[in-house]
N, C-alpha and C. Protein backbone atom coordinates (compact mmCIF):
# COMPACT_ATOMS: atom_id res chain seq x y z
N UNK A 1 37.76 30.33 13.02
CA UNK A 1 38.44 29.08 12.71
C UNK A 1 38.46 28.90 11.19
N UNK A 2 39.72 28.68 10.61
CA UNK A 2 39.58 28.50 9.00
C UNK A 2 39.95 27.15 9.13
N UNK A 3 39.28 26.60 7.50
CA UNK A 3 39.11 25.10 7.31
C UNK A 3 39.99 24.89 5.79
N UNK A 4 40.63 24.24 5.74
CA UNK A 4 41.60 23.97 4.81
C UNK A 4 40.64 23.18 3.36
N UNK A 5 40.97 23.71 2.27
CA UNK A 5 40.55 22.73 1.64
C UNK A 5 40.11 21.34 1.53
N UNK A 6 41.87 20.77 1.73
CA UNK A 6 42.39 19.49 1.59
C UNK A 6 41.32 18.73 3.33
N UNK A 7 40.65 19.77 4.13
CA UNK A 7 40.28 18.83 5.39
C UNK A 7 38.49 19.01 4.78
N UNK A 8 38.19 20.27 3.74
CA UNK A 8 36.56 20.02 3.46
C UNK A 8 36.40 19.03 2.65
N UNK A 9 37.51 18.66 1.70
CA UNK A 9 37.29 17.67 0.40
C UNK A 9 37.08 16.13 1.84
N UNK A 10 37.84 16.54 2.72
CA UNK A 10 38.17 14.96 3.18
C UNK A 10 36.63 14.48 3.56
N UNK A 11 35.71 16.28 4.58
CA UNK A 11 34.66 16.22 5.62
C UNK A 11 33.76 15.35 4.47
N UNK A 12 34.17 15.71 2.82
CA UNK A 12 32.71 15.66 1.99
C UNK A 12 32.26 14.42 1.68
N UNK A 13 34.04 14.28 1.22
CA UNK A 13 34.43 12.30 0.74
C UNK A 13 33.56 11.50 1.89
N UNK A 14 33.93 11.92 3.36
CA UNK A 14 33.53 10.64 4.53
C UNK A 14 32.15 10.76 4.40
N UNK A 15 31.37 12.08 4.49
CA UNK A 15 29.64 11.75 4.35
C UNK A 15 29.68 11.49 3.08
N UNK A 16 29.92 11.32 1.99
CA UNK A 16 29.82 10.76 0.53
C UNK A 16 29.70 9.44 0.91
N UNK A 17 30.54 8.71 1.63
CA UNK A 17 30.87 7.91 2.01
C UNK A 17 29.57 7.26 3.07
N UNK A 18 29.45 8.07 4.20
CA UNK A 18 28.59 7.42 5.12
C UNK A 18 27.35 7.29 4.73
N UNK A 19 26.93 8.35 3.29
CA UNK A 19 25.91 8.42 2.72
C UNK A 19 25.75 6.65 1.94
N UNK A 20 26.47 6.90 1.30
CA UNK A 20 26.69 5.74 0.55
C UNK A 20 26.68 4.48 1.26
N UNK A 21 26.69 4.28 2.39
CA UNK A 21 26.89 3.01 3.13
C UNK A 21 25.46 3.00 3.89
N UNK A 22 25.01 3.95 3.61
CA UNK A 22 23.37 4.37 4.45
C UNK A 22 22.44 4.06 3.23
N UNK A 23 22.50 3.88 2.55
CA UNK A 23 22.08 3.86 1.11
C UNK A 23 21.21 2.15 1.10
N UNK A 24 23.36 2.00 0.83
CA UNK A 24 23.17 0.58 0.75
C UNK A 24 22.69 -0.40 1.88
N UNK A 25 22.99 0.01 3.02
CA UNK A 25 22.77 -0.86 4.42
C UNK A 25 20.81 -1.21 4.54
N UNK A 26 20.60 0.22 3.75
CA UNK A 26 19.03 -0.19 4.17
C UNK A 26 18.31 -0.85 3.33
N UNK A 27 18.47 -1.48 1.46
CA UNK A 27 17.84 -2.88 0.92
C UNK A 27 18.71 -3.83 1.66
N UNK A 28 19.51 -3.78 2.27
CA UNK A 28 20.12 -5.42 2.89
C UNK A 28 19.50 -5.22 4.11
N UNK A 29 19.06 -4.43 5.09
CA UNK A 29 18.36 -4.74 5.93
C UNK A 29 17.03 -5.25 6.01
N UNK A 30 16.37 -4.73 4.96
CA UNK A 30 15.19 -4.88 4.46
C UNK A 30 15.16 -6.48 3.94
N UNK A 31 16.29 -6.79 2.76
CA UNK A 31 15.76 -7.90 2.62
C UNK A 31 16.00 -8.91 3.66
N UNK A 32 17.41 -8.60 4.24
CA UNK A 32 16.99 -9.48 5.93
C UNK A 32 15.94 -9.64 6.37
N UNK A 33 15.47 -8.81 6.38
CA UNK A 33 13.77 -9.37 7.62
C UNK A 33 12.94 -9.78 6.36
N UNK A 34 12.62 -9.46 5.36
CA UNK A 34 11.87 -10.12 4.50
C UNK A 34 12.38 -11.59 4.73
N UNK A 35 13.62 -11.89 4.53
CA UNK A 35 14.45 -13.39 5.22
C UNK A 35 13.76 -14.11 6.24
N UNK A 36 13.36 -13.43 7.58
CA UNK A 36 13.14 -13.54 8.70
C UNK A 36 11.86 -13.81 8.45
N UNK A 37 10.77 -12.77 8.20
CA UNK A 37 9.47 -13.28 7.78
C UNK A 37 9.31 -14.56 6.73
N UNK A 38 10.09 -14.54 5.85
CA UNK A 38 9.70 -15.75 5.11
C UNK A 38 9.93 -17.22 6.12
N UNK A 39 10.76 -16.84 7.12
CA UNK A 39 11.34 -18.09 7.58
C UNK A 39 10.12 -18.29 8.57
N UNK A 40 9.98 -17.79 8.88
CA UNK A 40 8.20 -17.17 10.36
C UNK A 40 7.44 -18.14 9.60
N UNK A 41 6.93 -17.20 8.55
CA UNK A 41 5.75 -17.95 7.64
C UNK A 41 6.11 -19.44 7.28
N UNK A 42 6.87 -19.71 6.87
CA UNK A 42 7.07 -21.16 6.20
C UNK A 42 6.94 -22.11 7.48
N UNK A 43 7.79 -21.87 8.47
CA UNK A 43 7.44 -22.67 10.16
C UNK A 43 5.96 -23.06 10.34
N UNK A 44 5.30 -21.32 10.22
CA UNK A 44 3.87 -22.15 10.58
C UNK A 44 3.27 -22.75 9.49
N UNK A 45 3.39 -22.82 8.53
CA UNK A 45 2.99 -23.64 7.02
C UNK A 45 3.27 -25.11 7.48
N UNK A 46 4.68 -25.51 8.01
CA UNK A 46 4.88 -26.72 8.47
C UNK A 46 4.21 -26.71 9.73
N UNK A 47 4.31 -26.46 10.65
CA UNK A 47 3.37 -26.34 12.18
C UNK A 47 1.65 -26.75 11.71
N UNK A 48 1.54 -26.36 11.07
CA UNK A 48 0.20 -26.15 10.29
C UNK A 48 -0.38 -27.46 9.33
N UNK A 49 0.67 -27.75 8.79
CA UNK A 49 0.29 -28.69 8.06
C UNK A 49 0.63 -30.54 8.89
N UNK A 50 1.24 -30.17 9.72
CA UNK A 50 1.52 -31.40 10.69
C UNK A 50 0.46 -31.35 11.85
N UNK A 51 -0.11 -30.23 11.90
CA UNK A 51 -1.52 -30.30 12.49
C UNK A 51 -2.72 -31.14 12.01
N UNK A 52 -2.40 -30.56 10.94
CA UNK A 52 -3.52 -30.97 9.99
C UNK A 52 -3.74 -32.89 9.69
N UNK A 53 -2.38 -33.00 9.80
CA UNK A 53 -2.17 -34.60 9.39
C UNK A 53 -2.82 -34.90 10.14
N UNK A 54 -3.16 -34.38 11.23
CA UNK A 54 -3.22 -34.77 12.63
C UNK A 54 -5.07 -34.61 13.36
N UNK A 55 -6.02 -34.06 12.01
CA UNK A 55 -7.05 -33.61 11.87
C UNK A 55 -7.15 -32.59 12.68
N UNK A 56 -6.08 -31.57 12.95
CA UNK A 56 -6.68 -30.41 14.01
C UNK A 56 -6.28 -29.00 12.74
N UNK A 57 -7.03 -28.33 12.79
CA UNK A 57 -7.04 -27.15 11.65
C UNK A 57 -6.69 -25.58 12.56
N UNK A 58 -6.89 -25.68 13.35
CA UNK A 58 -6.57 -24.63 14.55
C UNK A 58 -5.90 -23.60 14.36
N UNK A 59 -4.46 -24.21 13.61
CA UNK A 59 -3.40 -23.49 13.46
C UNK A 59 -3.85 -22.80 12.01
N UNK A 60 -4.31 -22.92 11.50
CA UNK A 60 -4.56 -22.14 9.76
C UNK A 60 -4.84 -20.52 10.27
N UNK A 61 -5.38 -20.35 11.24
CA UNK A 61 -5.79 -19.16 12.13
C UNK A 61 -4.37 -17.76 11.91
N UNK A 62 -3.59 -19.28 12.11
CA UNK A 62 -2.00 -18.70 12.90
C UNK A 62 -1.39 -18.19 11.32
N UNK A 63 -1.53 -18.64 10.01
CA UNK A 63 -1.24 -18.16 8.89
C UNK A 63 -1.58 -17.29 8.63
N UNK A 64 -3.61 -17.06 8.68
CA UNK A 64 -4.25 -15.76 8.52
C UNK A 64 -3.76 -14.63 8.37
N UNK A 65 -2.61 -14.56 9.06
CA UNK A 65 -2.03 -12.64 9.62
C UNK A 65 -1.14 -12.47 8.72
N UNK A 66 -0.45 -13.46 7.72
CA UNK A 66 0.33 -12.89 7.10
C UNK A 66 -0.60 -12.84 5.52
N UNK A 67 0.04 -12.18 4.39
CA UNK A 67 0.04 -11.67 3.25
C UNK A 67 0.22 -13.04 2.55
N UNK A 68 -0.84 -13.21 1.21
CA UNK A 68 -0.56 -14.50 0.42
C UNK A 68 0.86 -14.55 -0.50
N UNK A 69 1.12 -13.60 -0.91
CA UNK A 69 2.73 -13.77 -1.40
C UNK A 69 3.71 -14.28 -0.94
N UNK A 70 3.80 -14.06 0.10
CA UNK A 70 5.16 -14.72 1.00
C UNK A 70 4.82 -16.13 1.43
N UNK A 71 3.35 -16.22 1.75
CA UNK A 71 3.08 -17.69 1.88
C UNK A 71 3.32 -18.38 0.85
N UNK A 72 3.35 -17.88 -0.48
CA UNK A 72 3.51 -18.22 -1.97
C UNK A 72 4.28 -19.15 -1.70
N UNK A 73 5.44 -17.94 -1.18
CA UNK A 73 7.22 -18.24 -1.79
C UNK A 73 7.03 -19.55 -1.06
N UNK A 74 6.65 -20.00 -0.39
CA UNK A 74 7.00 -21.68 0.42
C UNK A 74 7.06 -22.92 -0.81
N UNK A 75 6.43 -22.21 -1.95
CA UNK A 75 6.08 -23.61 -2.74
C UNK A 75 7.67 -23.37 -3.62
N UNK A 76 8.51 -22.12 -3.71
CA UNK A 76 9.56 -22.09 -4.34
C UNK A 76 10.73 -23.25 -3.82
N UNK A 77 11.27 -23.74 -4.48
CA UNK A 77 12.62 -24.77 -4.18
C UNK A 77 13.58 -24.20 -3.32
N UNK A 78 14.10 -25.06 -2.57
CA UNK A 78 14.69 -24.90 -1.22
C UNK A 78 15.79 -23.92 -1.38
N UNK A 79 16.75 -24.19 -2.64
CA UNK A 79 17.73 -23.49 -3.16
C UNK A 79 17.47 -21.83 -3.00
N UNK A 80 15.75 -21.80 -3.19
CA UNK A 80 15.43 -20.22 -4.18
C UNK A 80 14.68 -19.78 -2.79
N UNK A 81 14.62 -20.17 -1.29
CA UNK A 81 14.05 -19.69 -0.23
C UNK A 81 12.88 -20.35 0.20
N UNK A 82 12.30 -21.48 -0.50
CA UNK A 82 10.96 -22.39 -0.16
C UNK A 82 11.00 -23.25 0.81
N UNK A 83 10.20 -23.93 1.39
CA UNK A 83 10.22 -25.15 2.12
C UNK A 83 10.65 -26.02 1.52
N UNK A 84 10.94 -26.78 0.52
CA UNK A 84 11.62 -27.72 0.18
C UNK A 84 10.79 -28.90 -0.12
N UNK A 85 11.23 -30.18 -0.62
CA UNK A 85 10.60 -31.37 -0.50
C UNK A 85 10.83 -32.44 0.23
N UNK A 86 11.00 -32.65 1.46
CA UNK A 86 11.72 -33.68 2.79
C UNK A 86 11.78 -33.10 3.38
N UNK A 87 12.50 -33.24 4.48
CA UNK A 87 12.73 -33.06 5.61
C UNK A 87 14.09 -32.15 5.39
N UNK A 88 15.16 -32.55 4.54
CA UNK A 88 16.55 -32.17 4.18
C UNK A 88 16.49 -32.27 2.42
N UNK A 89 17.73 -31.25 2.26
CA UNK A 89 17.98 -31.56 1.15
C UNK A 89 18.96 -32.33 0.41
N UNK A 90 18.75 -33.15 -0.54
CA UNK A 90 19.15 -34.29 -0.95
C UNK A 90 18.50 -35.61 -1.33
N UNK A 91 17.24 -35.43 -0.87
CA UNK A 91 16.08 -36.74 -0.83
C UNK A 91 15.79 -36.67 -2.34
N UNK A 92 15.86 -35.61 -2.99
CA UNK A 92 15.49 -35.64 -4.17
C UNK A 92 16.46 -34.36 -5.32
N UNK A 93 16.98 -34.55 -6.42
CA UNK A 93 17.40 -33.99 -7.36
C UNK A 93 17.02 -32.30 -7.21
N UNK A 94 17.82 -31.41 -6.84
CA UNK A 94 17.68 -30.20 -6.67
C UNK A 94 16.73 -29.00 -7.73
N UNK A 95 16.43 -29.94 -8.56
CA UNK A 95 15.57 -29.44 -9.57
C UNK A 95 13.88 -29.84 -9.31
N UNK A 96 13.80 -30.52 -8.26
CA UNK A 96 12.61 -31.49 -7.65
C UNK A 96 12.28 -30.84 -6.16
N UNK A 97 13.23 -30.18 -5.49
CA UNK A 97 13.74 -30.03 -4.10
C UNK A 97 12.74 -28.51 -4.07
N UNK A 98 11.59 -28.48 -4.27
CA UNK A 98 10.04 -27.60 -3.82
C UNK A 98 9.29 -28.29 -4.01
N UNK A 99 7.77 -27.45 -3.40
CA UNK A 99 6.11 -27.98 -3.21
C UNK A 99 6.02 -27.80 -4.69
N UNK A 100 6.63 -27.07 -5.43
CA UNK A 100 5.64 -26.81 -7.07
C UNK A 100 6.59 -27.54 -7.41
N UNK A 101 7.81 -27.74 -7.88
CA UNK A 101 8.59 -28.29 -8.34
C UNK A 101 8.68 -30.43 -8.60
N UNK A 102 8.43 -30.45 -6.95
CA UNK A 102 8.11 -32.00 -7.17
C UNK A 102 6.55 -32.44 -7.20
N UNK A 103 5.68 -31.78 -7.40
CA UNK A 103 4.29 -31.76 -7.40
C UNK A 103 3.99 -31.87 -9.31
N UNK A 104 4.68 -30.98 -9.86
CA UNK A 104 5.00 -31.05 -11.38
C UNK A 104 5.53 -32.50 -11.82
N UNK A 105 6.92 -33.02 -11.14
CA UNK A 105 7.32 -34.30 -11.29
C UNK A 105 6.59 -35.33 -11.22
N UNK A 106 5.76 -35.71 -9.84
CA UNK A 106 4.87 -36.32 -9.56
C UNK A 106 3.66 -36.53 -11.01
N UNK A 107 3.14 -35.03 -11.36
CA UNK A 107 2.47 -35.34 -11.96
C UNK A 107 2.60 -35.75 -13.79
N UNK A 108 4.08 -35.98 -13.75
CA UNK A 108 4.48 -36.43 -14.96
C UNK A 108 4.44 -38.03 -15.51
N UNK A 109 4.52 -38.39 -14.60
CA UNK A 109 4.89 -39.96 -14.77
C UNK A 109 4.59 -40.83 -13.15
N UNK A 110 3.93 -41.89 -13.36
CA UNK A 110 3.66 -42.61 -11.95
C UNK A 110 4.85 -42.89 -11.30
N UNK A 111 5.03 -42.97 -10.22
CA UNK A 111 6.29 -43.20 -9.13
C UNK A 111 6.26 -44.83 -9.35
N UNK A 112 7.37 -45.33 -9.34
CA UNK A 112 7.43 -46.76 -9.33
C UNK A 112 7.14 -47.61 -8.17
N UNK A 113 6.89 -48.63 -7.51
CA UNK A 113 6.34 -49.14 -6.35
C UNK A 113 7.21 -49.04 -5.45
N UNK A 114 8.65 -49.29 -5.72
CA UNK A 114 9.66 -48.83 -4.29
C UNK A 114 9.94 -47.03 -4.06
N UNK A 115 9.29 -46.12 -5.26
CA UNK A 115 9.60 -44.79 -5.07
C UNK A 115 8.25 -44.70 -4.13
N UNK A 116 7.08 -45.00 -4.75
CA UNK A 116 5.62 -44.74 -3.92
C UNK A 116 6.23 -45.21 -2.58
N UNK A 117 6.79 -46.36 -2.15
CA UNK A 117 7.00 -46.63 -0.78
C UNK A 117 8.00 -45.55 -0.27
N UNK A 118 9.10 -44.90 -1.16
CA UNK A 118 10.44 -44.51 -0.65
C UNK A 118 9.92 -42.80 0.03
N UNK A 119 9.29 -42.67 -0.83
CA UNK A 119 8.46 -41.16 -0.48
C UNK A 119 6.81 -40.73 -0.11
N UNK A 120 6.53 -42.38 0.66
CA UNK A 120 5.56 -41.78 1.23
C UNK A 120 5.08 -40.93 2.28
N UNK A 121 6.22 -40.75 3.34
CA UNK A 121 6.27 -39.68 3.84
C UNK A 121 6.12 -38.48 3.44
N UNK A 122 7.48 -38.47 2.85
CA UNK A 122 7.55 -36.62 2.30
C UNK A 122 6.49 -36.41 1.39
N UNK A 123 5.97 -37.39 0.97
CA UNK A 123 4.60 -36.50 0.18
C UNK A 123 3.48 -36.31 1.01
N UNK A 124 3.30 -37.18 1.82
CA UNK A 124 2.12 -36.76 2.25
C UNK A 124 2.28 -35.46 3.26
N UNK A 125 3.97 -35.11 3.91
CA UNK A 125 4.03 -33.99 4.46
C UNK A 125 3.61 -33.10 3.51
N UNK A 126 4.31 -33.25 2.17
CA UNK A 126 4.03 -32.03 1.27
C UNK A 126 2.54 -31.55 1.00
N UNK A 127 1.71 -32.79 1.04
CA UNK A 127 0.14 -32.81 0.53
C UNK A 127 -0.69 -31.51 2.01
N UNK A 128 0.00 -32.02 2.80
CA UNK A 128 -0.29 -31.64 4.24
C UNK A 128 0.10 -29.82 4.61
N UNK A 129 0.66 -29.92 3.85
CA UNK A 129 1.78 -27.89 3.37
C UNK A 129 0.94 -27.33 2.50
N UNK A 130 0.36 -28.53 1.35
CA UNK A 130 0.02 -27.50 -0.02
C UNK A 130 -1.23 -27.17 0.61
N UNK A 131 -1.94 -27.73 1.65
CA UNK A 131 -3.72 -27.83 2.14
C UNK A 131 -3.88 -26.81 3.15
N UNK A 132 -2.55 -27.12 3.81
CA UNK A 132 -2.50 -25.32 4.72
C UNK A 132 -2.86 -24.00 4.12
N UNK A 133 -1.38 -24.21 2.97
CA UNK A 133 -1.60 -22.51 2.03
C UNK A 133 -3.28 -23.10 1.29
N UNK A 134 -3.63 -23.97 0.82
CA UNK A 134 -5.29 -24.12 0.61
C UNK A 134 -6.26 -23.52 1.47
N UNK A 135 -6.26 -23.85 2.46
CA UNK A 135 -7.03 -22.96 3.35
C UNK A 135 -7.01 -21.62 4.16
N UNK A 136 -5.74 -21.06 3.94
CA UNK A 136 -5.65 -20.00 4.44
C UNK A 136 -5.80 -19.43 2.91
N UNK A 137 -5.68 -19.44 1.88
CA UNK A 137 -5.91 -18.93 0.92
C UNK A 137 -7.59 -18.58 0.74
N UNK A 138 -8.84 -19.00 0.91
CA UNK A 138 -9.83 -19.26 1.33
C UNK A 138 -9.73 -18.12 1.52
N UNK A 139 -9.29 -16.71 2.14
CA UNK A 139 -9.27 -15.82 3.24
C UNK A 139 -8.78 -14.59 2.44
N UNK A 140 -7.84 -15.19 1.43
CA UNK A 140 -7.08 -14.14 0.64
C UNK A 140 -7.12 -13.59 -1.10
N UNK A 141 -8.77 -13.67 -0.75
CA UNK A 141 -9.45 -13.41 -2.27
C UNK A 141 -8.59 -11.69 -2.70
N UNK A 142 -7.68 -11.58 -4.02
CA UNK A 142 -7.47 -10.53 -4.08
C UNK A 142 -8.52 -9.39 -4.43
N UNK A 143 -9.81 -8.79 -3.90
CA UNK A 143 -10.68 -8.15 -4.88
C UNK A 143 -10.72 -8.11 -5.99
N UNK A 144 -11.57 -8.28 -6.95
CA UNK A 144 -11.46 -7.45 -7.98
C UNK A 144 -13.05 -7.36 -8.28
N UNK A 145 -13.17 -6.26 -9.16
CA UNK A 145 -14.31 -6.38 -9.91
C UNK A 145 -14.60 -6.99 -11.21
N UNK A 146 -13.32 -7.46 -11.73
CA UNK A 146 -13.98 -8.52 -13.39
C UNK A 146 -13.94 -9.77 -12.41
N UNK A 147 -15.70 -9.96 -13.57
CA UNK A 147 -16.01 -11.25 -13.11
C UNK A 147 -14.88 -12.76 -13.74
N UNK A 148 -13.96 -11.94 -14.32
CA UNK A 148 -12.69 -13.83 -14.11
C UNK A 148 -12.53 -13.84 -13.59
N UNK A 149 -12.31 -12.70 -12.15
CA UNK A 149 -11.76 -13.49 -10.97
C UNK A 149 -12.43 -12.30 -9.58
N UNK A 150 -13.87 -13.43 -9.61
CA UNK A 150 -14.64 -13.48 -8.50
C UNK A 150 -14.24 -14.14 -7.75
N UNK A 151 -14.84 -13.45 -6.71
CA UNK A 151 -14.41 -14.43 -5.37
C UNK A 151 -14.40 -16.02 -5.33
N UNK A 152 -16.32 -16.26 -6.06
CA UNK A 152 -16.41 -17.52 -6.46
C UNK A 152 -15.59 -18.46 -7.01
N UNK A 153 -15.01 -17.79 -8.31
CA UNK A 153 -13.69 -18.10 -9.29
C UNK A 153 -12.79 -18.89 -8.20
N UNK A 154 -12.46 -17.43 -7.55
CA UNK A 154 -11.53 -17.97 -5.97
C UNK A 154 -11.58 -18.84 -5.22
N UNK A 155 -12.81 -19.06 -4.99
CA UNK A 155 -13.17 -20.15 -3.79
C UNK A 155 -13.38 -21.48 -4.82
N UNK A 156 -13.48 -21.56 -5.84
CA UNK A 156 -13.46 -22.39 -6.97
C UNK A 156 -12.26 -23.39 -7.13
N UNK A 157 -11.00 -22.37 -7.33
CA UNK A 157 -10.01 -23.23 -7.51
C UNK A 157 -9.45 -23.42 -6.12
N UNK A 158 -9.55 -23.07 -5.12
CA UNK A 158 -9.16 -23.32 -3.73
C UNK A 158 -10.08 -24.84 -3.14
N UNK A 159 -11.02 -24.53 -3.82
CA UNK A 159 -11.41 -26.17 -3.65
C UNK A 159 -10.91 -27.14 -3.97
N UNK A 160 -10.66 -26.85 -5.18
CA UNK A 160 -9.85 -28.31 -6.17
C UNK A 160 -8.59 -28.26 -5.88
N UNK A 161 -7.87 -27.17 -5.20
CA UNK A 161 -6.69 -27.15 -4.60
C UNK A 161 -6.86 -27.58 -3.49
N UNK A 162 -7.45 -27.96 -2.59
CA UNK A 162 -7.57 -28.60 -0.94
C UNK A 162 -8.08 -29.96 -0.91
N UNK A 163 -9.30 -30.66 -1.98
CA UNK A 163 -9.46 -31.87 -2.32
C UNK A 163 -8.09 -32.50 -3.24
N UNK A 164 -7.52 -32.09 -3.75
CA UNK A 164 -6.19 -32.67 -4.33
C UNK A 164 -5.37 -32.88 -3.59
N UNK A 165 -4.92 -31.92 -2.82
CA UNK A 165 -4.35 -32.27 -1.69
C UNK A 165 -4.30 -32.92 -0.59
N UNK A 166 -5.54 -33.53 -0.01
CA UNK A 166 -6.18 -34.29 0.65
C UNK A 166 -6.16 -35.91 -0.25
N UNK A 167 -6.61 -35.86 -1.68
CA UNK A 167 -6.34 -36.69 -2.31
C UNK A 167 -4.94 -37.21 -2.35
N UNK A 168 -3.85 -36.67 -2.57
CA UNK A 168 -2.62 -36.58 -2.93
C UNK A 168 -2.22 -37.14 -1.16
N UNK A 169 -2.35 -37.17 -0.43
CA UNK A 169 -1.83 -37.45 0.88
C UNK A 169 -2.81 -38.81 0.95
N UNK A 170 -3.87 -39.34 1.08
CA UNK A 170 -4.07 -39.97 1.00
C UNK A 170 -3.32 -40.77 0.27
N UNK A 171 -3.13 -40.71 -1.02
CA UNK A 171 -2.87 -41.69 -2.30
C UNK A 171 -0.92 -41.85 -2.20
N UNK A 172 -0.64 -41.25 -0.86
CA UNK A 172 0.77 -41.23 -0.55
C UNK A 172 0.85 -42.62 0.31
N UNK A 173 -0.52 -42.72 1.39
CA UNK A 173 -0.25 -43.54 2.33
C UNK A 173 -0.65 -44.58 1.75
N UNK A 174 -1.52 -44.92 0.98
CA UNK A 174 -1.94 -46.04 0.37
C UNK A 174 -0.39 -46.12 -1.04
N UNK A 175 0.52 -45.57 -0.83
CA UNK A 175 1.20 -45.91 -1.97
C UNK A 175 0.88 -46.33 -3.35
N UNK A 176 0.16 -45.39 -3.61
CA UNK A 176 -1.10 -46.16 -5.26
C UNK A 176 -0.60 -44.55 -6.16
N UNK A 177 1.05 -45.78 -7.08
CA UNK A 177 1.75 -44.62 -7.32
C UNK A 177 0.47 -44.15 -8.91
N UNK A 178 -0.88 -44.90 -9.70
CA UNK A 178 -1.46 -44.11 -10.33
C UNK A 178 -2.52 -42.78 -9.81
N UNK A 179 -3.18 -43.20 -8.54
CA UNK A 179 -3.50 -41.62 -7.92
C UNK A 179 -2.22 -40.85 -7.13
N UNK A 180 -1.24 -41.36 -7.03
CA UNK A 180 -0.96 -40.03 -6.61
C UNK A 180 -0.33 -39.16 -8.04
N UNK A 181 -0.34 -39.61 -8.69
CA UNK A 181 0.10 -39.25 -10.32
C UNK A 181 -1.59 -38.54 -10.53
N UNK A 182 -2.68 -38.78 -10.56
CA UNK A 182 -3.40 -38.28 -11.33
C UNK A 182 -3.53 -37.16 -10.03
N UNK A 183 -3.71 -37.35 -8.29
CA UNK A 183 -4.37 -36.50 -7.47
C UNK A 183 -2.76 -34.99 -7.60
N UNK A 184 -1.84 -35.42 -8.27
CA UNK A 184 -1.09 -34.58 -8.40
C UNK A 184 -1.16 -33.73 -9.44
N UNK A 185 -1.46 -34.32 -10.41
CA UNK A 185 -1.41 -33.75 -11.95
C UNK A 185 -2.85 -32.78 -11.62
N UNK A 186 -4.45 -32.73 -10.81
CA UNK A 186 -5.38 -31.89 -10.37
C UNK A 186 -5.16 -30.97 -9.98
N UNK A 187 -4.27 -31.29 -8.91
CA UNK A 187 -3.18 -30.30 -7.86
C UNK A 187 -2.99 -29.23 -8.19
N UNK A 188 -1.81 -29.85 -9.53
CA UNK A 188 -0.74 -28.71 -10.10
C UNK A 188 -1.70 -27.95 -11.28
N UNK A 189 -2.81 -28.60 -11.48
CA UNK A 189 -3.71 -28.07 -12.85
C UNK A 189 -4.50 -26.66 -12.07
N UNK A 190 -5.09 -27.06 -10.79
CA UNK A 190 -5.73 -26.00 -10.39
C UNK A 190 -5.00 -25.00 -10.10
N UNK A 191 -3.21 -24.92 -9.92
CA UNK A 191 -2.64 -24.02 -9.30
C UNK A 191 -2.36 -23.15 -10.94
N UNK A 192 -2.11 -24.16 -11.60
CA UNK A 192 -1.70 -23.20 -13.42
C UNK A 192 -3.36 -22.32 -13.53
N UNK A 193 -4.25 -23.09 -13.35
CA UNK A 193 -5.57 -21.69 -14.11
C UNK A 193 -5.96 -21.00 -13.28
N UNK A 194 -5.51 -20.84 -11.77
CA UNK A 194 -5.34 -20.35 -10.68
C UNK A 194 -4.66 -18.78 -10.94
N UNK A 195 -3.00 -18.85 -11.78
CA UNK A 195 -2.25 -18.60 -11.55
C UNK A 195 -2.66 -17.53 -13.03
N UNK A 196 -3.39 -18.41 -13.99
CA UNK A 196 -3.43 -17.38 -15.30
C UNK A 196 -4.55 -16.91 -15.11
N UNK A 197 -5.86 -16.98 -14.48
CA UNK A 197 -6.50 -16.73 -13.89
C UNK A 197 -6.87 -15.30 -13.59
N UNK A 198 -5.78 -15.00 -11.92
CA UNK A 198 -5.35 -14.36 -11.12
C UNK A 198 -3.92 -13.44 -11.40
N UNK A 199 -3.09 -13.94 -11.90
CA UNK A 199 -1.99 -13.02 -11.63
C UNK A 199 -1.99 -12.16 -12.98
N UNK A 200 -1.79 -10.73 -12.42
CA UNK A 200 -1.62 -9.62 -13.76
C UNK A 200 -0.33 -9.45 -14.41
């Protein structure tokens, strides 16, 4: 059987081709399910933290299994793949609309007495999210051997990250817009020397 040029150039082009579409198909599949897992994880972060409102801790168990990075991403703004700040978006200025994002705001300036009333919900959900990733963090000491960041170190700022948060939900329901300004501004302080701390 002879094969024509003009039909090997065509055989080479289509696997050039199927190559090329095999290539590409597999980072978009990939980051799909990275999609999928982030969406997993963030559910039980909320599942978890509406437990918690609720004094049952049970579910923190149910976080355990995943990796602290992706639990990270929950505190990113809704826009950028995070849980968000409400229920929906729109409750607040899209630059506000994450756990780090309006936790920073918060701790800039006191909420005025109809904002402390307008968002005492969504904060104390949020207070209730940041205490989840608090305690499953507890679990997710990255090793190391320099003593800046011992375990202790670890379990150090995970404290002042889970009493702030506990503070910060409290100081939501009592609408007392100067603690939730200062139990926020702790919050976001332990997560910055946390963050320079820990990350390389």
């Amino acid at each position: 059987m002879r094969f024509s040029p003009r039909w090997l150039l065509t055989g080479l082009t289509g696997s050039a081709f199927l190559l090329s579409f095999g290539i590409q198909w597999v980072p978009q599949a990939q980051a799909q399910d990275k999609k999928e897992i982030a969406k997993k994880i963030q559910a039980t972060v909320i599942a978890t933290g509406e437990s918690l409102a609720s004094g049952d801790a049970s579910k923190v168990k149910e976080l355990e299994k995943y990796d602290l990075d992706p639990i990270m991403h929950s505190f990113k703004p809704r826009a950028r793949g995070g849980i968000g700040f409400g229920p929906m978006a729109g409750l607040v200025p899209p630059n506000e609309d994450g756990l780090e994002s309006k936790l920073i705001s918060l701790a800039k300036k006191p909420l005025s007495p109809a904002d402390a009333a307008k968002f005492e919900s969504a904060i104390s959900v949020a207070a209730h999210q940041i205490l989840a990733i608090g305690l499953v963090s507890d679990t997710k000491w990255p090793e190391n051997k320099d003593k800046s960041k011992s375990k202790e170190k670890w379990s150090e700022f995970n404290t002042i990250m889970k009493d702030s948060a506990k503070d910060l939900a409290a100081a939501a329901k009592s609408k007392n817009s100067a603690k939730i300004k200062s139990s926020a501004s702790s919050l976001n302080r332990s997560c910055n020397e946390c963050h320079t701390a820990f990350r390389d």
